[in-house]
N, C-alpha and C. Protein backbone atom coordinates (compact mmCIF):
# COMPACT_ATOMS: atom_id res chain seq x y z
N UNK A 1 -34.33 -13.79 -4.01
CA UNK A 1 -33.54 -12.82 -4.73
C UNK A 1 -32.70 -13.55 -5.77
N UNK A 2 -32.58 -13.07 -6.82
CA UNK A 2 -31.86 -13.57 -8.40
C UNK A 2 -30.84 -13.39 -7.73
N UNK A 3 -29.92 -14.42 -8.65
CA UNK A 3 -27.84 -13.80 -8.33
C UNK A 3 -27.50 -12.53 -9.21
N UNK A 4 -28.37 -12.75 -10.27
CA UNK A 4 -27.95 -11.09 -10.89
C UNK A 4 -28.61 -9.82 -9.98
N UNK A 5 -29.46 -10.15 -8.89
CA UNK A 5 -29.73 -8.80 -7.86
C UNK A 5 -28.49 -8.55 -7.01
N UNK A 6 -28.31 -9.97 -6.84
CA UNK A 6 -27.06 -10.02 -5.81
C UNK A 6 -25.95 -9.44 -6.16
N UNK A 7 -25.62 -9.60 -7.33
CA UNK A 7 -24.27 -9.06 -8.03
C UNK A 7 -24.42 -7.79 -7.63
N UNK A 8 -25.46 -7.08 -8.32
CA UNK A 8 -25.85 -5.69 -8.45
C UNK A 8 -25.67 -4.98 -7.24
N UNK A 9 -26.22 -5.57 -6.41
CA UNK A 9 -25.78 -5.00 -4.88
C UNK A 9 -24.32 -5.09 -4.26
N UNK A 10 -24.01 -6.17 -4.58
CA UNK A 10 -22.65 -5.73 -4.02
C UNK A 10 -21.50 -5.16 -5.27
N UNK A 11 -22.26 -4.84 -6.51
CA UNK A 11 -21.29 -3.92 -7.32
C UNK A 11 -21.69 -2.30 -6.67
N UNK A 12 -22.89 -2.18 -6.36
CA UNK A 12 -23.13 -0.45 -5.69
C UNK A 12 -22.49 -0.65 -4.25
N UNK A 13 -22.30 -1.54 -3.49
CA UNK A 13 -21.39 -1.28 -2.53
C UNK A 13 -20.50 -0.31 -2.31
N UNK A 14 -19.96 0.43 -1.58
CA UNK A 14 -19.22 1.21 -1.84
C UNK A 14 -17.59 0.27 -0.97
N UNK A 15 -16.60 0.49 -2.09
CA UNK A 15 -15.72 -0.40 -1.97
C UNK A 15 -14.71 0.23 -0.73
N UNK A 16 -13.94 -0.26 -0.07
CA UNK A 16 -12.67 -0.36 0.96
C UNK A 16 -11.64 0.07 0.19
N UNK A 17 -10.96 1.34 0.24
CA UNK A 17 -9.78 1.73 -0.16
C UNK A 17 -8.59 1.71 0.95
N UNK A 18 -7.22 0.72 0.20
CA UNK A 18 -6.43 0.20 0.65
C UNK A 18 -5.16 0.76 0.55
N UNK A 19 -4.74 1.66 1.32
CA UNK A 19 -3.72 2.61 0.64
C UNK A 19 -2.08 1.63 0.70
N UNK A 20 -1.35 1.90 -0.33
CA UNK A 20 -0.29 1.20 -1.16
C UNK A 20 0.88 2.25 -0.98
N UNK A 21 2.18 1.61 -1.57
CA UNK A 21 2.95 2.78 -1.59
C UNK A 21 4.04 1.93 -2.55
N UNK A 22 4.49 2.52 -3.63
CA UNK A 22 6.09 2.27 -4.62
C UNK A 22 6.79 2.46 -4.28
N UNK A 23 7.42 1.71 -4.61
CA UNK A 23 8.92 2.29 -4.34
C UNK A 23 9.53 2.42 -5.96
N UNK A 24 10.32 4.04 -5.94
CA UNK A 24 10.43 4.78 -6.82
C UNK A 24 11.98 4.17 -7.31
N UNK A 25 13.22 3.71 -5.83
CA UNK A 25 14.13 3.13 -6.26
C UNK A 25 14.41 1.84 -5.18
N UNK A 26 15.64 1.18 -5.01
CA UNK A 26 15.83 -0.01 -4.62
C UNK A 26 16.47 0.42 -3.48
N UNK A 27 15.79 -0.08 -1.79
CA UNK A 27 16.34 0.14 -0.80
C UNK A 27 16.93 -1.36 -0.31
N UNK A 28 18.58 -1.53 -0.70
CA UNK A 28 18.82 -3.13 -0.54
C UNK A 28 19.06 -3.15 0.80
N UNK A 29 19.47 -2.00 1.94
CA UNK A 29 19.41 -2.86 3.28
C UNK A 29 17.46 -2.36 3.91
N UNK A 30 17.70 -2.51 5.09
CA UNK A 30 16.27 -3.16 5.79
C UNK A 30 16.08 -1.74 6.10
N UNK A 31 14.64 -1.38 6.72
CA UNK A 31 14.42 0.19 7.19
C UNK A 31 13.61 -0.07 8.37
N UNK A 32 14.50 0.14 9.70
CA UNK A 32 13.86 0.35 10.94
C UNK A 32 12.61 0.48 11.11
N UNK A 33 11.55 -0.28 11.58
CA UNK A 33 10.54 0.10 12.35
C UNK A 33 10.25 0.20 13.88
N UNK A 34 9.17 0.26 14.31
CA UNK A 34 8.50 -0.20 15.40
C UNK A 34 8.32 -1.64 15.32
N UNK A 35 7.91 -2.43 14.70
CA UNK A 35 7.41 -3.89 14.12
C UNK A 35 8.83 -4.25 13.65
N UNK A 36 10.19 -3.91 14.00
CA UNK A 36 11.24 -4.53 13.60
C UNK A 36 11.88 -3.77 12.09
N UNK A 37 12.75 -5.20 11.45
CA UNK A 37 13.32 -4.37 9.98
C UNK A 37 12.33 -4.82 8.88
N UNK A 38 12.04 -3.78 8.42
CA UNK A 38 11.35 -4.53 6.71
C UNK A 38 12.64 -3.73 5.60
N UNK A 39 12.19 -4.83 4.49
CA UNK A 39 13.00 -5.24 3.13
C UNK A 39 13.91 -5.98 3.22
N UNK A 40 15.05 -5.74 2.17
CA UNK A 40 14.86 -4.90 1.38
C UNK A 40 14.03 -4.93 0.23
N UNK A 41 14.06 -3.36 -0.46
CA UNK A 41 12.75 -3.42 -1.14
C UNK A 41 13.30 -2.89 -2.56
N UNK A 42 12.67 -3.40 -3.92
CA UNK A 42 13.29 -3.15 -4.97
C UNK A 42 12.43 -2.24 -6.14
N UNK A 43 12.91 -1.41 -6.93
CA UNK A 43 11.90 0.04 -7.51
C UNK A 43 10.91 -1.25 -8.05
N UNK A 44 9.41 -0.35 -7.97
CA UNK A 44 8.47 -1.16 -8.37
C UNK A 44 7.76 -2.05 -7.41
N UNK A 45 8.25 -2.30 -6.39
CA UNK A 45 7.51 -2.89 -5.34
C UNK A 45 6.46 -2.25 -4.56
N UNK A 46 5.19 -3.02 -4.56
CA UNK A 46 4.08 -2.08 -4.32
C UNK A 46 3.91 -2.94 -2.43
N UNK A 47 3.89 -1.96 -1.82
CA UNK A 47 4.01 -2.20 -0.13
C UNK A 47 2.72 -1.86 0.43
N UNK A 48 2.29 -2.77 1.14
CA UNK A 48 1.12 -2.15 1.79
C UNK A 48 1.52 -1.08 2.74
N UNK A 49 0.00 -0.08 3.54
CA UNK A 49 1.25 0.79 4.96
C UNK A 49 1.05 0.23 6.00
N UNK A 50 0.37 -1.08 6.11
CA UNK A 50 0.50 -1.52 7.04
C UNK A 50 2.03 -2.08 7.42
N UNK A 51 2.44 -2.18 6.75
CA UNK A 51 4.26 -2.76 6.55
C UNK A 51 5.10 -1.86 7.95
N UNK A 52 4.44 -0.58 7.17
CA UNK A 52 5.97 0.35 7.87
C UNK A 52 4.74 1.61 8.95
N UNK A 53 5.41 2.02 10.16
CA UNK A 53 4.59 3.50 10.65
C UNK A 53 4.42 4.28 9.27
N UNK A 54 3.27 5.20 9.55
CA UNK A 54 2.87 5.99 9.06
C UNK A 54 3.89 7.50 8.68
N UNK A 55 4.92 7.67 10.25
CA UNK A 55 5.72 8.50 9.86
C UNK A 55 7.26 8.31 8.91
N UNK A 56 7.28 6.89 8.68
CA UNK A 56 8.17 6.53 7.93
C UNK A 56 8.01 6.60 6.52
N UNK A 57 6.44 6.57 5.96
CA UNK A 57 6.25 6.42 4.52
C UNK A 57 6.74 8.04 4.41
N UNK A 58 5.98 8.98 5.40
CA UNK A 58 6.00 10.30 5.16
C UNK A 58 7.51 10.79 4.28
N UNK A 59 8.20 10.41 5.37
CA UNK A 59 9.53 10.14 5.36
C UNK A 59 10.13 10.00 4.03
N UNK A 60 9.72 8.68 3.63
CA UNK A 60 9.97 8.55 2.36
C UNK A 60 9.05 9.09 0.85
N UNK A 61 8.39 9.55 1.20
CA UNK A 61 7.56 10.21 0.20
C UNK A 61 7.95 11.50 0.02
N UNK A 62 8.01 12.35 1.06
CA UNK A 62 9.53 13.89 1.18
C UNK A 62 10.62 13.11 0.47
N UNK A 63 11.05 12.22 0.45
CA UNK A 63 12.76 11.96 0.10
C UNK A 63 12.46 11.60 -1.19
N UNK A 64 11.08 11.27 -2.17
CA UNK A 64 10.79 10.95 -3.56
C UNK A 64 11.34 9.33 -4.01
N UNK A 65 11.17 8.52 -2.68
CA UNK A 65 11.88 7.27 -2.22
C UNK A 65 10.12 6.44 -3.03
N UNK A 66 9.21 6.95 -2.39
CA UNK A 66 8.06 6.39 -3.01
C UNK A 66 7.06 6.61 -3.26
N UNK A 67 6.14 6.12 -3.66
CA UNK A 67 4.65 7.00 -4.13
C UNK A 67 3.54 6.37 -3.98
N UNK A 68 2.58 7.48 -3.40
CA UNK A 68 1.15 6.42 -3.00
C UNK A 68 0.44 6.01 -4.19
N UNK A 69 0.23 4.66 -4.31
CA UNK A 69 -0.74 3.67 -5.13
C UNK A 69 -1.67 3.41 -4.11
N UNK A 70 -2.81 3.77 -5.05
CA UNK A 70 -3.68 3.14 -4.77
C UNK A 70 -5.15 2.27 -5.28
N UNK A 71 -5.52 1.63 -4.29
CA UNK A 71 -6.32 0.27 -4.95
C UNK A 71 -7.71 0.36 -4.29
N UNK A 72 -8.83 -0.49 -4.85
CA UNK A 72 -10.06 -0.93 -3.76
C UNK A 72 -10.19 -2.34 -4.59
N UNK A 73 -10.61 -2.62 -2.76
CA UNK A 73 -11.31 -4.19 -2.70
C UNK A 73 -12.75 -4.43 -2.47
């Protein structure tokens, strides 16, 4: 097999979407988890969700604290 087949195949791959989250403003103390404190975190910081529970982004996505970005690998 050529490397240009190879390419080709893993460009039709279908890629892994990695869900992200902004932060819309600057949270300078830490935000409780399960997994302990994370931050602080400053507007523009792109967070994975593995960071924080799932019901915490919620949390902050109702409060307009941050916004889902997202990416593939």
């Amino acid at each position: 097999m050529s490397r240009q087949a190879t390419l080709l195949e893993w460009a039709k791959k279908k890629k892994k979407e990695i869900k992200m989250y902004r932060f819309l403003m600057d949270f300078p103390e830490g935000i409780m988890t399960p997994r302990g404190p994370a931050g602080p975190f400053k507007k523009g910081d792109i967070v994975s969700e593995s960071v924080m529970h799932e019901k915490v982004w919620q949390v902050l996505l109702v409060r307009g604290a941050v916004e889902v970005y997202r990416t593939r690998t």
